[in-house]
C-alpha atoms as a PDB file:
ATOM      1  CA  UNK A   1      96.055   6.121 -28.254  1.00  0.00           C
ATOM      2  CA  UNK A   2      93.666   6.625 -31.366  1.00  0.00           C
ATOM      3  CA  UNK A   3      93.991   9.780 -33.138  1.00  0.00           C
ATOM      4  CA  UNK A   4      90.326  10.869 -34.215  1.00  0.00           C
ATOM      5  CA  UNK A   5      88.699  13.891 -36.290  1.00  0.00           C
ATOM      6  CA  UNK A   6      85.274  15.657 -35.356  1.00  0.00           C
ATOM      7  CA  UNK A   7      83.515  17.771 -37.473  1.00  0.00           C
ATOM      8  CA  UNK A   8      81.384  20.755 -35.665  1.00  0.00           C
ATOM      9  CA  UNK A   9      78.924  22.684 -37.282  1.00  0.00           C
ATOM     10  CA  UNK A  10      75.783  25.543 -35.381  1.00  0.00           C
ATOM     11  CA  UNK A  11      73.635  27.374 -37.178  1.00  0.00           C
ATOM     12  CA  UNK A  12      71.922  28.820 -33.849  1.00  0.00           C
ATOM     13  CA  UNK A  13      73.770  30.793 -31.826  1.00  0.00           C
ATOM     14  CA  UNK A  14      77.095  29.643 -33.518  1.00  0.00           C
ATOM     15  CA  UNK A  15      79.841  31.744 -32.256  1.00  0.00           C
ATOM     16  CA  UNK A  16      79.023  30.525 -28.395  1.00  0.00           C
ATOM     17  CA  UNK A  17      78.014  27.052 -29.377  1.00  0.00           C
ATOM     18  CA  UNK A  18      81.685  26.509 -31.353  1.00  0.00           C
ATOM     19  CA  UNK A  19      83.483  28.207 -28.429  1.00  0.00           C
ATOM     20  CA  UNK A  20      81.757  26.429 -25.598  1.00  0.00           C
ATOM     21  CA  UNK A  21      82.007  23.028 -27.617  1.00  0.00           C
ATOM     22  CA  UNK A  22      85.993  23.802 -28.415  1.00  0.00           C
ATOM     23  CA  UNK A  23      86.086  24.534 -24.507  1.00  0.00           C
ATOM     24  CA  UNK A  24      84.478  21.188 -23.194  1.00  0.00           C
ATOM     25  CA  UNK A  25      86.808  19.335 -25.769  1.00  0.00           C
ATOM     26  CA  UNK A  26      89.668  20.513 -24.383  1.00  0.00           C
ATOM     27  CA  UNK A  27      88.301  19.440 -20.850  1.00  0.00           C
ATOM     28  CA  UNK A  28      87.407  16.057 -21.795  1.00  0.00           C
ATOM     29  CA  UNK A  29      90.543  15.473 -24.497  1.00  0.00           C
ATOM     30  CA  UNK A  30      92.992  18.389 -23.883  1.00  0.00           C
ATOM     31  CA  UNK A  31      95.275  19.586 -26.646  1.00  0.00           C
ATOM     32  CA  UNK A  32      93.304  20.058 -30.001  1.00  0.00           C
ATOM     33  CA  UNK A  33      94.483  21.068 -33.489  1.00  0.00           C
ATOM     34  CA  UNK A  34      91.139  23.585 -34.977  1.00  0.00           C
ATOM     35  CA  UNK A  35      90.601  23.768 -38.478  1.00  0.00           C
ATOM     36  CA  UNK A  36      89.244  27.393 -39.705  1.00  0.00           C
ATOM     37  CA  UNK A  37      85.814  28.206 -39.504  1.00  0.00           C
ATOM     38  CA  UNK A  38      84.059  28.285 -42.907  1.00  0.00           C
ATOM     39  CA  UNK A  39      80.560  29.068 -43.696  1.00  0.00           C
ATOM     40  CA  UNK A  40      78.099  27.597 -45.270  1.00  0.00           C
ATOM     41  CA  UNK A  41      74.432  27.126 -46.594  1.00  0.00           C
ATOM     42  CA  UNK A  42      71.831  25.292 -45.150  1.00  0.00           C
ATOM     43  CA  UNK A  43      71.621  21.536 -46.237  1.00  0.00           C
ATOM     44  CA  UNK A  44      68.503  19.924 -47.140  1.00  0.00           C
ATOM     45  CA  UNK A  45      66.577  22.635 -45.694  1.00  0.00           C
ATOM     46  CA  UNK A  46      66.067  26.036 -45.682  1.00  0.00           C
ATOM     47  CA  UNK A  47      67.572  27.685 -42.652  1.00  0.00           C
ATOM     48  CA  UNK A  48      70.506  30.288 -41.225  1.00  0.00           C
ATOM     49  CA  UNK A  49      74.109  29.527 -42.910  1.00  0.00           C
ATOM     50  CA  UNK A  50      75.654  27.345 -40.479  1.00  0.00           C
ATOM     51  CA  UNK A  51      79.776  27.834 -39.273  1.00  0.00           C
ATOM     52  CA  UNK A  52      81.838  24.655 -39.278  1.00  0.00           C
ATOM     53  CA  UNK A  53      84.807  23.439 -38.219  1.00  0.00           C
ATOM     54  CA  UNK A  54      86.755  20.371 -37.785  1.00  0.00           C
ATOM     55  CA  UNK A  55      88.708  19.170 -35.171  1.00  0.00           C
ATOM     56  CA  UNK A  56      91.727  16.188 -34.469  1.00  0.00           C
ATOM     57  CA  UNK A  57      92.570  14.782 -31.640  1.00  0.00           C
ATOM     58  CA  UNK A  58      94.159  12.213 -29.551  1.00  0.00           C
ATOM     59  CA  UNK A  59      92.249   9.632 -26.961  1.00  0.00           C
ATOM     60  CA  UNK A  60      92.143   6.605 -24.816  1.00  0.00           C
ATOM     61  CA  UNK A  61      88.971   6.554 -25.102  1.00  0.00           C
ATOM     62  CA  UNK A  62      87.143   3.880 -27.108  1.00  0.00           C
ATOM     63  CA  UNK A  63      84.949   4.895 -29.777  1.00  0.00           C
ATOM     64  CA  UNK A  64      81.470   4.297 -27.855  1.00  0.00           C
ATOM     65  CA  UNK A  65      82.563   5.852 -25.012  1.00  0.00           C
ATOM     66  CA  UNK A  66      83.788   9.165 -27.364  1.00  0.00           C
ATOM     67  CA  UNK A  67      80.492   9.301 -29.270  1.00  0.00           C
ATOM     68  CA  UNK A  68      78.936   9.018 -25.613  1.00  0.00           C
ATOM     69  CA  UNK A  69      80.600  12.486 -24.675  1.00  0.00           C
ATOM     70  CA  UNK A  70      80.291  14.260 -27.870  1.00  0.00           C
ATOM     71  CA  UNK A  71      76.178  13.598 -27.325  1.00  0.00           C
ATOM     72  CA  UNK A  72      76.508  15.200 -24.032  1.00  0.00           C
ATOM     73  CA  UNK A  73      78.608  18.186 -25.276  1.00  0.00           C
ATOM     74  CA  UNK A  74      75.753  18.679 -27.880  1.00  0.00           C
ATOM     75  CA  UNK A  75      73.174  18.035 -25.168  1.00  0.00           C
ATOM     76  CA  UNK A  76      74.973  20.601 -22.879  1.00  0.00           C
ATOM     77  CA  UNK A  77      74.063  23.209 -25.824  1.00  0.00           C
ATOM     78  CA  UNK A  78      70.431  21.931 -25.969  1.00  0.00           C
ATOM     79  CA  UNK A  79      70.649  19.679 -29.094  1.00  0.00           C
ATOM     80  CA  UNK A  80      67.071  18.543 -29.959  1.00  0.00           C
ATOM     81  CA  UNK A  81      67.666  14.859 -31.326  1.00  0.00           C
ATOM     82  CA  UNK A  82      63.896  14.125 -31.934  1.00  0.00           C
ATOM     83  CA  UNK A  83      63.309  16.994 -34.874  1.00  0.00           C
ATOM     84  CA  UNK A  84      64.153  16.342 -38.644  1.00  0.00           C
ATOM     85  CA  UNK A  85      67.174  14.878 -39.664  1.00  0.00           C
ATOM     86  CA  UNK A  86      67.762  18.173 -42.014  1.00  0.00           C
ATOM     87  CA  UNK A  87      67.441  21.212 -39.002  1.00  0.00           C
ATOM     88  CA  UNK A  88      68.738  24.124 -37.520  1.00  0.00           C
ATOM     89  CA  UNK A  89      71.039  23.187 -34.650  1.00  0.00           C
ATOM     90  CA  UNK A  90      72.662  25.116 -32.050  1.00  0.00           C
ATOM     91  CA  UNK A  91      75.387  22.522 -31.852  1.00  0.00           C
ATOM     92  CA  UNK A  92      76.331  19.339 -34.170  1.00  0.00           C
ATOM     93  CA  UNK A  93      79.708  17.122 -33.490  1.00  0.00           C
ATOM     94  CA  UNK A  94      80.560  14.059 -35.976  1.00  0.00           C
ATOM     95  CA  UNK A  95      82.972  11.519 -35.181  1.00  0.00           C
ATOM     96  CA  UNK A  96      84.158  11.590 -39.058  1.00  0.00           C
ATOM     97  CA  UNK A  97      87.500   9.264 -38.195  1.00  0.00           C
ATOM     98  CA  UNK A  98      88.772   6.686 -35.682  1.00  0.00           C
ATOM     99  CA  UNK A  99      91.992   5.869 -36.083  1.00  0.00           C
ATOM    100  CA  UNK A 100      91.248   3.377 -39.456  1.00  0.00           C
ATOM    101  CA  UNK A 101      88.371   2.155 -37.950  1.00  0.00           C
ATOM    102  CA  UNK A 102      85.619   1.083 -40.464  1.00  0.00           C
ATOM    103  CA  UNK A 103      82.614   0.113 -38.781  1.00  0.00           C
ATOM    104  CA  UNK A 104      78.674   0.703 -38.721  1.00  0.00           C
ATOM    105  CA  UNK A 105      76.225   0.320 -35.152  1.00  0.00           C
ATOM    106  CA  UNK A 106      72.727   1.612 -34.860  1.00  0.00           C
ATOM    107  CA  UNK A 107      73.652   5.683 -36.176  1.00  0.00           C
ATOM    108  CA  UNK A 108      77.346   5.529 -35.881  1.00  0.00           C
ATOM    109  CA  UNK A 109      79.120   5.281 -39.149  1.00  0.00           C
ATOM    110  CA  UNK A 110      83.119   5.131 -39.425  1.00  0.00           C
ATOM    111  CA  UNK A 111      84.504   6.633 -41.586  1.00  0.00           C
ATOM    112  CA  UNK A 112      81.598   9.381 -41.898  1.00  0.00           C
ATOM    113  CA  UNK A 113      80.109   9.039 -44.983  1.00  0.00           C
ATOM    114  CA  UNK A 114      79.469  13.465 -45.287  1.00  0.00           C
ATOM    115  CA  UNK A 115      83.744  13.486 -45.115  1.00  0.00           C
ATOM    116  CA  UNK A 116      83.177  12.881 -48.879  1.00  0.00           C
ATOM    117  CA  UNK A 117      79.807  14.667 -49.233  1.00  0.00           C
ATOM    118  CA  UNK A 118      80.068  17.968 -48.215  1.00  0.00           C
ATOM    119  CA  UNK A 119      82.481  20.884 -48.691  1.00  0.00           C
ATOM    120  CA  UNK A 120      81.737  21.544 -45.011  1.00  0.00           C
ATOM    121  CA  UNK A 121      83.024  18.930 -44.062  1.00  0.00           C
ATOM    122  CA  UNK A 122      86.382  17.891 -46.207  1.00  0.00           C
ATOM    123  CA  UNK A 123      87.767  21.403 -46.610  1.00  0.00           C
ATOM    124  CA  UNK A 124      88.404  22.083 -42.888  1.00  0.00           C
ATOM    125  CA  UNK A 125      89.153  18.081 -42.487  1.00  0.00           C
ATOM    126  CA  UNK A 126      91.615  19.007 -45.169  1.00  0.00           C
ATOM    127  CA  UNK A 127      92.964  21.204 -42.978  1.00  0.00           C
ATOM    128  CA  UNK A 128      93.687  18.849 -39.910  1.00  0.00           C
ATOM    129  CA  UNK A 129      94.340  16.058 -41.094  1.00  0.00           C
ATOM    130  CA  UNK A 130      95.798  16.213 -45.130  1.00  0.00           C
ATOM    131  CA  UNK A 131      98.128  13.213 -44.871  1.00  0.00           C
ATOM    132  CA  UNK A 132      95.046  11.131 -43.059  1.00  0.00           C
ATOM    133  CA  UNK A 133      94.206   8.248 -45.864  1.00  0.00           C
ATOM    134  CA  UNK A 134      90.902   7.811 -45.373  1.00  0.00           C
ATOM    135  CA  UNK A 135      90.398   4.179 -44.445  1.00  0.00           C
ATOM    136  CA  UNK A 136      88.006   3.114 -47.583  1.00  0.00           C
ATOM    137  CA  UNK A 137      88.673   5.281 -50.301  1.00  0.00           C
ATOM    138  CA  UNK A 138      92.433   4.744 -50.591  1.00  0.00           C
ATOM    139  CA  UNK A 139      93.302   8.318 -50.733  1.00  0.00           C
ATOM    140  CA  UNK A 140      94.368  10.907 -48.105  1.00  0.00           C
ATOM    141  CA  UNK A 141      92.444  13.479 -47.002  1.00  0.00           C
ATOM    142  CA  UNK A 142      94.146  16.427 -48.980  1.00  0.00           C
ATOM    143  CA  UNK A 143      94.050  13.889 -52.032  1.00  0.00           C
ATOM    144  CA  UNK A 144      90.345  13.820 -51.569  1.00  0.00           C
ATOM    145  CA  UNK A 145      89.708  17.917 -51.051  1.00  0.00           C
ATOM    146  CA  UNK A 146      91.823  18.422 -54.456  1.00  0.00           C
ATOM    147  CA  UNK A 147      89.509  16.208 -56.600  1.00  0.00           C
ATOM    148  CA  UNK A 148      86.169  17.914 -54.820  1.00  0.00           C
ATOM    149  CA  UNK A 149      83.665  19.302 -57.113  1.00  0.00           C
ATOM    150  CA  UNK A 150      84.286  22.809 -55.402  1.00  0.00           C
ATOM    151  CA  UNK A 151      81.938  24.240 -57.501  1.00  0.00           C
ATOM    152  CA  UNK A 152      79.070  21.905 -56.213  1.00  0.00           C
ATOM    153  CA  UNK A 153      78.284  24.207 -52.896  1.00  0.00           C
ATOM    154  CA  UNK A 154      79.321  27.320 -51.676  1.00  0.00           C
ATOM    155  CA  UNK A 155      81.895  27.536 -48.833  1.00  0.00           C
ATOM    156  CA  UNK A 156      83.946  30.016 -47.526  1.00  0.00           C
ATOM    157  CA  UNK A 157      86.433  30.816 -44.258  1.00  0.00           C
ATOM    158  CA  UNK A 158      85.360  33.559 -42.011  1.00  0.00           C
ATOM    159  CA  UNK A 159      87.350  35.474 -39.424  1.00  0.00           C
ATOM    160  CA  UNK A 160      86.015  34.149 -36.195  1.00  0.00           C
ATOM    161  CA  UNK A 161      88.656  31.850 -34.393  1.00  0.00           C
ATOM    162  CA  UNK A 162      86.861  29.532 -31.851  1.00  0.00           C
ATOM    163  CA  UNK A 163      89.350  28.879 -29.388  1.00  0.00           C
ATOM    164  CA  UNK A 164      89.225  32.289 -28.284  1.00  0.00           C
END
């Protein structure tokens, strides 16, 4: 059983995308532990703040086959993959961890390279998974959210719980 961490972020639509994409996780996983959701600015371009949210769980599944259904969830919400890389999106789900799994095929990076990046993204992984060591950097995951440059982009939790 590998215990793996997902990062979800919409910027279209957000509250239903988050809640339908918490919904089919818990179909295809089950139990799930939810970060908060925080907001946040556009990256790279300009566009509507975007809600994110990470998420752990537990799976049989190999890592293929996981990325495999996270494309579908995102598909299910009408995720265009042939725009810019930098876009509004109604629905975006990173594998950010694999067990300790470090390894790199065709778009899929492990560990996620934005878990050290972005505010977005380590904050609510914080939050989920603070004991995690994060398989390259030699420091957990709370470790790495304490020495974050909080200052470098704005970030903030809003009242809007997901799994409702």
């Amino acid at each position: 059983m590998a215990r793996i961490y997902l990062s979800l972020g919409s910027n279209i639509d957000r509250e239903r995308s988050l809640r339908g994409a918490i919904t089919h996780l818990r179909e295809h996983f089950g139990e799930l532990t939810v970060s908060r959701v925080f907001e946040s600015t556009a990256v790279g371009f300009d566009g509507e703040d975007f809600y994110n949210l990470c998420v752990g769980l537990d799976t049989d599944m190999d890592v293929l086959e996981v990325n495999r259904v996270l494309h579908d969830i995102e598909d299910q919400y009408g995720r265009d993959r042939n725009g810019p890389r930098f876009s509004s999106r109604t629905l975006d789900i990173d594998l950010l961890l694999y067990d300790d799994l470090v390894m790199k095929e065709g778009k899929l990076e492990l560990p996620r390279d934005e878990i050290t990046k972005h505010a977005f993204v380590l904050w609510p992984l914080a939050e989920v998974a603070a004991d995690t060591l994060h398989p390259t950097e030699g420091k957990t995951i709370a470790e790495l959210w304490r020495d974050f440059d909080k200052a470098s982009q704005a970030l903030h939790p809003v009242d809007f719980d997901p799994a409702q």
